[in-house]
C-alpha atoms as a PDB file:
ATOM      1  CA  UNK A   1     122.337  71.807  96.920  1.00  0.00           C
ATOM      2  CA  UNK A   2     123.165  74.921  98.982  1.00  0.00           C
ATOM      3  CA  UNK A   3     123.685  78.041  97.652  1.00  0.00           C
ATOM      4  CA  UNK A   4     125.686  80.616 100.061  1.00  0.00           C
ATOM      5  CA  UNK A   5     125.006  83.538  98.410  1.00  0.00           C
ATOM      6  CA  UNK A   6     121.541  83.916  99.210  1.00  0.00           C
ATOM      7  CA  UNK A   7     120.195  83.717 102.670  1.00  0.00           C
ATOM      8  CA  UNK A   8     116.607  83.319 102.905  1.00  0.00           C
ATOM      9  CA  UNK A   9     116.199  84.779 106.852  1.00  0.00           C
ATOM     10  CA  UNK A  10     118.303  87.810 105.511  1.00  0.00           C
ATOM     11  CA  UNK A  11     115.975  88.555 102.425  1.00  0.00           C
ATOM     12  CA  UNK A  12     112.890  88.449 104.091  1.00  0.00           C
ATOM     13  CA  UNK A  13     113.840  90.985 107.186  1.00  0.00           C
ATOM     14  CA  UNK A  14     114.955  93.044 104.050  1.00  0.00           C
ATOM     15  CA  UNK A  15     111.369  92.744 102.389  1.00  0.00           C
ATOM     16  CA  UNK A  16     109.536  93.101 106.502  1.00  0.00           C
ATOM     17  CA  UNK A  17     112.223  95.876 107.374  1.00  0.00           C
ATOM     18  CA  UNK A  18     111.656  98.072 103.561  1.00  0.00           C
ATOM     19  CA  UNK A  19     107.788  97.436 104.636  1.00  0.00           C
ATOM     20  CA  UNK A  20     107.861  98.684 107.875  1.00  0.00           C
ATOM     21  CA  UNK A  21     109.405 101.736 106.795  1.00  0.00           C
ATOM     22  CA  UNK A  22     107.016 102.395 104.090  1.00  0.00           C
ATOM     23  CA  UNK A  23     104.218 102.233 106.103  1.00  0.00           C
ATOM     24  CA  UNK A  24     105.064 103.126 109.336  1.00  0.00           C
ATOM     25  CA  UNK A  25     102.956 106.165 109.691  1.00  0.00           C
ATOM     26  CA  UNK A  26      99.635 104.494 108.961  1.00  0.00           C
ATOM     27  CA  UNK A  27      97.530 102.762 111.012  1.00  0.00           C
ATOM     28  CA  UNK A  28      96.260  99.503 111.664  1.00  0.00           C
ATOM     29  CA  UNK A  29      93.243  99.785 110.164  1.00  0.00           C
ATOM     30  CA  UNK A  30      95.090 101.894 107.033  1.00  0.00           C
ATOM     31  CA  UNK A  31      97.424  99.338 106.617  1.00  0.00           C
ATOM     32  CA  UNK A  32      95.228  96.658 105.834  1.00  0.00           C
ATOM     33  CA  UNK A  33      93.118  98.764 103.561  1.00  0.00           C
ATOM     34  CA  UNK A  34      96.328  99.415 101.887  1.00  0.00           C
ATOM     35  CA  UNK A  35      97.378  95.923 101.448  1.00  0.00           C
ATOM     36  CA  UNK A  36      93.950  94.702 100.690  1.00  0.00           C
ATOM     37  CA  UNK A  37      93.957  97.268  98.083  1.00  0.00           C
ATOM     38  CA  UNK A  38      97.580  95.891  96.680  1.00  0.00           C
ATOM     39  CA  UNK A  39      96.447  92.195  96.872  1.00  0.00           C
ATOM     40  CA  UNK A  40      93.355  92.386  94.659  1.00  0.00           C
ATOM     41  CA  UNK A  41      95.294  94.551  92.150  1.00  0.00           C
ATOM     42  CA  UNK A  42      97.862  92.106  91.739  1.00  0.00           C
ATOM     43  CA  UNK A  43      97.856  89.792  88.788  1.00  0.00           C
ATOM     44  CA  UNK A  44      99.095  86.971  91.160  1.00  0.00           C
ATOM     45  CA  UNK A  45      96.282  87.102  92.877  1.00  0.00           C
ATOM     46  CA  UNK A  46      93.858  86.986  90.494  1.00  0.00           C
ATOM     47  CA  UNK A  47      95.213  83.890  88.622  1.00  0.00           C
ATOM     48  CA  UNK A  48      95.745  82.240  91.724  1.00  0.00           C
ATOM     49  CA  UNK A  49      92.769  83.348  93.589  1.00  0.00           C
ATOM     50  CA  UNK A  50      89.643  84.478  91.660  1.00  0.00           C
ATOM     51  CA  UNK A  51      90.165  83.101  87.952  1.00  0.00           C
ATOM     52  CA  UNK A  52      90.161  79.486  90.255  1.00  0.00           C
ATOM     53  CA  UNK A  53      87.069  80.723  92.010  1.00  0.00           C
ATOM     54  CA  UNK A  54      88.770  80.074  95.893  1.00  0.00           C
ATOM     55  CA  UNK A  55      86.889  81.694  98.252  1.00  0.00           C
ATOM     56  CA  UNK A  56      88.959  83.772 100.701  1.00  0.00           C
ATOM     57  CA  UNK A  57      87.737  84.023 104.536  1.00  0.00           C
ATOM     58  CA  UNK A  58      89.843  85.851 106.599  1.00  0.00           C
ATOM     59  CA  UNK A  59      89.837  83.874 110.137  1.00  0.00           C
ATOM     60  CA  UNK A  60      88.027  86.781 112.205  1.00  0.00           C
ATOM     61  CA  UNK A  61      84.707  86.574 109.257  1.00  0.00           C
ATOM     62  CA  UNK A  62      85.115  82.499 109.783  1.00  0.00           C
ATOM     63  CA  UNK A  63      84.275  82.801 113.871  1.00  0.00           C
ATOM     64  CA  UNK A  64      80.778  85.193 113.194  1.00  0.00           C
END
């Protein structure tokens, strides 16, 4: 079942496009503070992440 009135490759440039100009003026390193900061905070991520006790390595910790 199809629906034509949503278009999946249009909504997410909207989401990456409304991101980039929110945070545009930071830098790298700011950025993924930020986010970092937004990801723990979220209740998604804590029900799907911590409360199920998954250990998250990010791929640059896995290589040391």
């Amino acid at each position: 079942m199809m629906n034509k009135d949503f278009d999946c490759v249009e909504w997410v440039r909207d989401i990456r496009n409304r991101e980039f100009n929110m945070n545009k003026h930071l830098s790298l390193k700011e950025y993924a503070e930020k986010m970092s900061r937004e990801v723990h905070e979220s209740d998604f991520f804590r029900k799907a992440i911590i409360d199920r006790g998954v250990e998250v390595v990010s791929p640059s910790l896995a290589k040391q």
